[in-house]
Protein backbone atom coordinates (compact mmCIF):
# COMPACT_ATOMS: atom_id res chain seq x y z
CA UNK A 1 -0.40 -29.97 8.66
CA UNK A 2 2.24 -27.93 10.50
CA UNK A 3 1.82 -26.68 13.60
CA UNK A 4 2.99 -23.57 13.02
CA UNK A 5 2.01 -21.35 9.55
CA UNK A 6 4.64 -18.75 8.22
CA UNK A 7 3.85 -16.07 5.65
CA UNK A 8 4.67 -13.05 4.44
CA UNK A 9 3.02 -9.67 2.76
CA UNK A 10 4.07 -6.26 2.84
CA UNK A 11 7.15 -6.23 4.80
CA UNK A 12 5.31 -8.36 7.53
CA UNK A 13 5.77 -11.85 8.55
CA UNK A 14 2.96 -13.55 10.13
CA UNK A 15 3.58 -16.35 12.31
CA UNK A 16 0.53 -18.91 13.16
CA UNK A 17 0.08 -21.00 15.68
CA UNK A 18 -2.23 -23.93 14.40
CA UNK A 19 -3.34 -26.20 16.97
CA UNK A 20 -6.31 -25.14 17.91
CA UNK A 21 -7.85 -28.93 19.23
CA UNK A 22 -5.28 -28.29 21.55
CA UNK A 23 -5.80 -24.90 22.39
CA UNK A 24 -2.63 -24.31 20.84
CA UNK A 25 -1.08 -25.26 24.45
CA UNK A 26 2.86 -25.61 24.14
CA UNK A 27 4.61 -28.73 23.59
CA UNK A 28 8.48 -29.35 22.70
CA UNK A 29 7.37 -29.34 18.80
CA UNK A 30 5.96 -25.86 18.95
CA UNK A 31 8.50 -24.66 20.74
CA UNK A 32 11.06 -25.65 18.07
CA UNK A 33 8.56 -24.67 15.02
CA UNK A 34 7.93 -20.79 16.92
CA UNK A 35 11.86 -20.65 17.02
CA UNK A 36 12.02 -21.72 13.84
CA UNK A 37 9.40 -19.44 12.12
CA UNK A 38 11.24 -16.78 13.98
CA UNK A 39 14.93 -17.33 12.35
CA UNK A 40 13.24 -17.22 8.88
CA UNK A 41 11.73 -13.66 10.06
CA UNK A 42 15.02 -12.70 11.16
CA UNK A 43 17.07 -13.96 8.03
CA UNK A 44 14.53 -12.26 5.77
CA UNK A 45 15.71 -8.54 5.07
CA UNK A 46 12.16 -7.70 3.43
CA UNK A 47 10.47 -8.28 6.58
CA UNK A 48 9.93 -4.91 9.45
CA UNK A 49 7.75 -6.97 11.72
CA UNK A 50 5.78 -9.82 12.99
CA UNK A 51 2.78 -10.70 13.98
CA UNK A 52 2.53 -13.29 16.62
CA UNK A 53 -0.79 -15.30 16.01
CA UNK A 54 -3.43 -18.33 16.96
CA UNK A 55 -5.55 -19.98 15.46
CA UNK A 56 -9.12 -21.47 17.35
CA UNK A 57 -10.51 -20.09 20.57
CA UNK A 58 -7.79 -19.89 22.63
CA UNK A 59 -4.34 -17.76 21.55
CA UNK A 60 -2.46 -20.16 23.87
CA UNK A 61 -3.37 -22.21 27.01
CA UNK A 62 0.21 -23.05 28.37
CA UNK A 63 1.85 -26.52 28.46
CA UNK A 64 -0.12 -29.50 26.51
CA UNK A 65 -1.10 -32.08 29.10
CA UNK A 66 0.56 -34.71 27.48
CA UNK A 67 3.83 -32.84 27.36
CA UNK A 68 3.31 -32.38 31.42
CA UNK A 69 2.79 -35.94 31.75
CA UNK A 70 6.47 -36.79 30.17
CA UNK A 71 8.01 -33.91 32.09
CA UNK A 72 7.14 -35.82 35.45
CA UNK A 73 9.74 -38.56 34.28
CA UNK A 74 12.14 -36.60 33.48
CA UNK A 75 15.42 -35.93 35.15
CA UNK A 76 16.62 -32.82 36.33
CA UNK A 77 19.08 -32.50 33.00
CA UNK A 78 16.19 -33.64 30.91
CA UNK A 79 14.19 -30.65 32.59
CA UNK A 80 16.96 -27.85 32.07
CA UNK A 81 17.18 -28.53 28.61
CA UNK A 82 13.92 -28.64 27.92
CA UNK A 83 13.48 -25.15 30.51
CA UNK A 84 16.81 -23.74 28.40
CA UNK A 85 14.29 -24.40 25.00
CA UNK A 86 11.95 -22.14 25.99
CA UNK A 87 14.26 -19.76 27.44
CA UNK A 88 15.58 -19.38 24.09
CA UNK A 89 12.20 -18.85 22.34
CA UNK A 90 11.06 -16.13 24.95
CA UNK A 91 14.92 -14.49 24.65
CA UNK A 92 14.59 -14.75 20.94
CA UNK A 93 11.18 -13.01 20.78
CA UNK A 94 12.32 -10.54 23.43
CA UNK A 95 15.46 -9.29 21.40
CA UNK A 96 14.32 -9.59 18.30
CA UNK A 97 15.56 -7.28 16.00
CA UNK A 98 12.02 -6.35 14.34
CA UNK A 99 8.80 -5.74 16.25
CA UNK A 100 6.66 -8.16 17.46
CA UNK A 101 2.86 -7.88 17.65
CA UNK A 102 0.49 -9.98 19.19
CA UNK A 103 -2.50 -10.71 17.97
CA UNK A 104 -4.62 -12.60 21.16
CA UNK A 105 -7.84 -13.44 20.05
CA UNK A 106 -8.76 -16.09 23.05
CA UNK A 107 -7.06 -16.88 26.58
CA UNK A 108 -3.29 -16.55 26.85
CA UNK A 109 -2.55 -18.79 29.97
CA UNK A 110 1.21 -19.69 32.22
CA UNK A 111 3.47 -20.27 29.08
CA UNK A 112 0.87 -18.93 26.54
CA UNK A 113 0.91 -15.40 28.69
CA UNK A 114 4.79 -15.60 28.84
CA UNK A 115 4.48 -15.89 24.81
CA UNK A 116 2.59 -12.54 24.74
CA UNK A 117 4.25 -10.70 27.69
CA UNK A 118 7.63 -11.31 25.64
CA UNK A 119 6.08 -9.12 22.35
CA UNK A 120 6.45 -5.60 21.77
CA UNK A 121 2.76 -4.90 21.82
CA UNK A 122 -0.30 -7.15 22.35
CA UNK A 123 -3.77 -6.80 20.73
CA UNK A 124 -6.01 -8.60 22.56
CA UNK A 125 -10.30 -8.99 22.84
CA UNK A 126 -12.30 -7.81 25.50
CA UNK A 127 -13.11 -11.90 26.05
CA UNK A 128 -9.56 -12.83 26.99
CA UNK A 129 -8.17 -13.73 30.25
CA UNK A 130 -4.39 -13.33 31.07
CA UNK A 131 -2.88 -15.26 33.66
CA UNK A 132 0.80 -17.05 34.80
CA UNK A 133 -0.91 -19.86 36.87
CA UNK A 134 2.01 -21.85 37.12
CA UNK A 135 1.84 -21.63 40.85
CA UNK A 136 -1.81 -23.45 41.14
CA UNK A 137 -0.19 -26.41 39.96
CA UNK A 138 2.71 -26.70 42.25
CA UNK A 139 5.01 -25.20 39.14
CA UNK A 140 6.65 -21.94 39.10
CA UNK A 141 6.64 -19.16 36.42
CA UNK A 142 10.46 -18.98 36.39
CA UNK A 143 11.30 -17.88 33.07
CA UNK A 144 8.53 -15.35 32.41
CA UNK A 145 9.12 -13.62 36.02
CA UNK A 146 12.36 -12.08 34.27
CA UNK A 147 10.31 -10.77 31.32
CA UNK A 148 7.45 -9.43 33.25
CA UNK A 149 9.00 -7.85 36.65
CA UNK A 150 10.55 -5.80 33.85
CA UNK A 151 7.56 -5.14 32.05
CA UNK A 152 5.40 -4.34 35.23
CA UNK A 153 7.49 -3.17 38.07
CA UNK A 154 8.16 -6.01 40.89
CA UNK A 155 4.76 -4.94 42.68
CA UNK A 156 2.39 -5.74 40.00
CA UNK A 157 4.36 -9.10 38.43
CA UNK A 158 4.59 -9.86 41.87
CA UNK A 159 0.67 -9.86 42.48
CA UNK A 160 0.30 -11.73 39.10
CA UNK A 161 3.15 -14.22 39.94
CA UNK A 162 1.81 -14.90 43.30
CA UNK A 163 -1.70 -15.54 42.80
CA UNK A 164 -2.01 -16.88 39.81
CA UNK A 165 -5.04 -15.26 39.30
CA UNK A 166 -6.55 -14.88 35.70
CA UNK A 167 -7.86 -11.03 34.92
CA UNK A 168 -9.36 -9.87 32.11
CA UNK A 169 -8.38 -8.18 29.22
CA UNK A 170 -9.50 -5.18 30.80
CA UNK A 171 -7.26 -5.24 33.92
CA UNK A 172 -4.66 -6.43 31.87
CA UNK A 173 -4.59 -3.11 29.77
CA UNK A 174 -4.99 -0.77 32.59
CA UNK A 175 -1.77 -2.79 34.52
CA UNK A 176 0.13 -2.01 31.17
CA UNK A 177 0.25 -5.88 30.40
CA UNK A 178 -1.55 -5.48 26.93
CA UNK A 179 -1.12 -2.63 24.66
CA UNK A 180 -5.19 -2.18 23.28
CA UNK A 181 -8.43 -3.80 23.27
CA UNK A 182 -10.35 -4.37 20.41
CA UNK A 183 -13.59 -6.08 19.45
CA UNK A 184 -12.80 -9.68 17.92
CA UNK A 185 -14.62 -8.63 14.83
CA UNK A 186 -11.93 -5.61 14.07
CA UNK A 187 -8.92 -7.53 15.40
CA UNK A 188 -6.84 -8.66 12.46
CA UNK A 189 -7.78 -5.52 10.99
CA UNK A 190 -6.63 -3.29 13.70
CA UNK A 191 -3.70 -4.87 14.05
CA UNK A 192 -2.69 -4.79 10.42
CA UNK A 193 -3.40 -1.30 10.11
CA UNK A 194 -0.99 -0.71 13.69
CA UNK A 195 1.72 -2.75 12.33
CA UNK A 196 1.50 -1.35 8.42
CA UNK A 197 1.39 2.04 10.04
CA UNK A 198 4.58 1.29 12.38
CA UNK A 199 6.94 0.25 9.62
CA UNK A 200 5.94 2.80 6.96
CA UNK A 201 6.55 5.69 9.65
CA UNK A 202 9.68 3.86 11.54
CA UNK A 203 13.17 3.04 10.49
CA UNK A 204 13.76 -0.54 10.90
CA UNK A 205 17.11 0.76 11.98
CA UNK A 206 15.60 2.89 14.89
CA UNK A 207 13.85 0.14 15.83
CA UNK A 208 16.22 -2.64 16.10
CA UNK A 209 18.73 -0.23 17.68
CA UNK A 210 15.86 1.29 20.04
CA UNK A 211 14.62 -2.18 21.20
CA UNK A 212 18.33 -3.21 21.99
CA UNK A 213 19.03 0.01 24.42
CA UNK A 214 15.75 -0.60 26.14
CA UNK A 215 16.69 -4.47 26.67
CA UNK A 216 20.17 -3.76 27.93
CA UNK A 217 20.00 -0.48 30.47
CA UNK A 218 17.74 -2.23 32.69
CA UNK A 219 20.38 -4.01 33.66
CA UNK A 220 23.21 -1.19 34.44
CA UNK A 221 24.04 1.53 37.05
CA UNK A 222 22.56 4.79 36.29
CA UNK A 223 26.62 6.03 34.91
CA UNK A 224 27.14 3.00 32.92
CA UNK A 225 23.43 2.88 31.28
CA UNK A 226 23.77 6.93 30.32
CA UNK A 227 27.33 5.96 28.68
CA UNK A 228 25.57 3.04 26.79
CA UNK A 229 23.09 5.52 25.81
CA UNK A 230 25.62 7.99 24.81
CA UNK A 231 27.50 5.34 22.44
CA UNK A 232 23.93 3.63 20.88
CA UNK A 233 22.72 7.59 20.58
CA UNK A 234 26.42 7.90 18.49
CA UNK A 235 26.18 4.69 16.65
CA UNK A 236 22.37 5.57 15.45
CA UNK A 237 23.94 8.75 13.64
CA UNK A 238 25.96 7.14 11.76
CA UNK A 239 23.45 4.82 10.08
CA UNK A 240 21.88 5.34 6.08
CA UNK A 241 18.83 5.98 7.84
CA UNK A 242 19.42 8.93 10.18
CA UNK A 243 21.02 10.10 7.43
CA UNK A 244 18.21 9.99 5.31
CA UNK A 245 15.72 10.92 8.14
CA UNK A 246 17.26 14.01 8.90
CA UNK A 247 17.85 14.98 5.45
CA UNK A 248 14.12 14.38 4.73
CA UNK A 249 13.15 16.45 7.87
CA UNK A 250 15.20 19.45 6.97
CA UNK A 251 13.94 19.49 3.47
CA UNK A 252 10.41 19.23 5.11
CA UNK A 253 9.75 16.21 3.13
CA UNK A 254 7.33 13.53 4.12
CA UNK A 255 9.34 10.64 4.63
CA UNK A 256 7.48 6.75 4.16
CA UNK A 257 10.17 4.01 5.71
């Protein structure tokens, strides 16, 4: 049975992580499934979004203890390539061209809360804790420090980084971590209903072309980030679907993407 599930419906691909005896905790397999899964999204022109997944009690409890075991014997180019891996996944998920909703039905722990923080929005229960706890085991959280400081500010991911502490689902939405709580019983329905609602009022061109500015003027003076806007604000005019969208909204036509 694969570790990872892959299918589609409506314009949605939903990607499953399916190890829940193991908490569905990383290893170098699931890693290279996840990036998988996510190149077939990417390829496939009749999918708008995805919805990141788990399957079991946990949505993902880091690095499987097995796979720690063999990192100890490692040497340090053995341990960059396996670090560049993951980097990939998370930069993958990050800039993908579609949005990216997760779905976190249990505990999302170090590497497991890096795979959420890197999603467009998160869906989570009221049950689950959040936490990058890297730092309680002597590790660091190197890779999802990028991800969040941008996501939270430096003060909060800093807090978060530092402690390790696990909050709940409740802190996690008022620090801006998680996008909505919902009861476990209404989960995969609210979050098909968010994601169906997103691509049938959204261009998929907006989107991919929105996600891209907000990725790369985080990194640029203020001049050089309002000329990149200025040149993304010219290129998204010239696309079918501006076209279409305006046309629609000066005919006063409802428009369904």
């Amino acid at each position: 049975m694969s570790i990872v599930t892959y299918s589609t419906q409506a314009r949605i691909a939903t990607i499953t992580l399916n190890r829940p005896e193991k908490r569905n905790a990383l290893s170098a397999e699931l890693i290279q499934e996840l990036m998988a899964a996510f190149q077939k999204a990417e390829l496939d022109n009749t999918v708008k979004a995805v919805i990141l997944k788990a399957q079991g009690e946990a949505f993902c409890a880091g690095a499987d203890l097995a796979y720690l075991k063999q990192l100890q014997h490692f040497s340090y180019e053995e341990n960059l390539a396996d670090s560049n891996r993951l980097k990939e996944l998370f930069a993958k998920i990050y800039g993908f061209k579609k949005v990216v909703v997760a779905q976190v039905q249990g505990h999302a722990l170090a590497g497991g809360c890096g795979l959420a923080t890197v999603c467009d929005f998160i869906f989570a229960v009221p049950e689950a804790r959040f936490g990058y706890t890297e730092v309680k085991i002597g590790f660091i959280p190197a890779l999802v420090a990028i991800f969040l400081i941008r996501k939270l500010g430096e003060q909060k991911a800093r807090n978060l980084l530092l402690s390790g502490e696990l909050i709940s689902a409740e802190k996690a939405l008022e620090l801006g971590l998680i996008t909505r709580l919902v009861e476990a019983a209404q989960l995969e329905a609210a979050v098909n209903t968010f994601t169906r609602q997103l691509i049938e009022s959204t261009s998929a061109q907006s989107l991919a072309l929105t996600k891209e500015l907000i990725a790369r003027v985080q990194d640029l003076p203020l001049a050089e980030a309002l000329d990149h806007a200025a040149t993304m604000n010219a290129k998204a005019r010239a696309t079918e679907d501006c076209k279409r969208g305006i046309s629609a909204f000066l005919a006063k036509q409802e428009l369904k993407w």
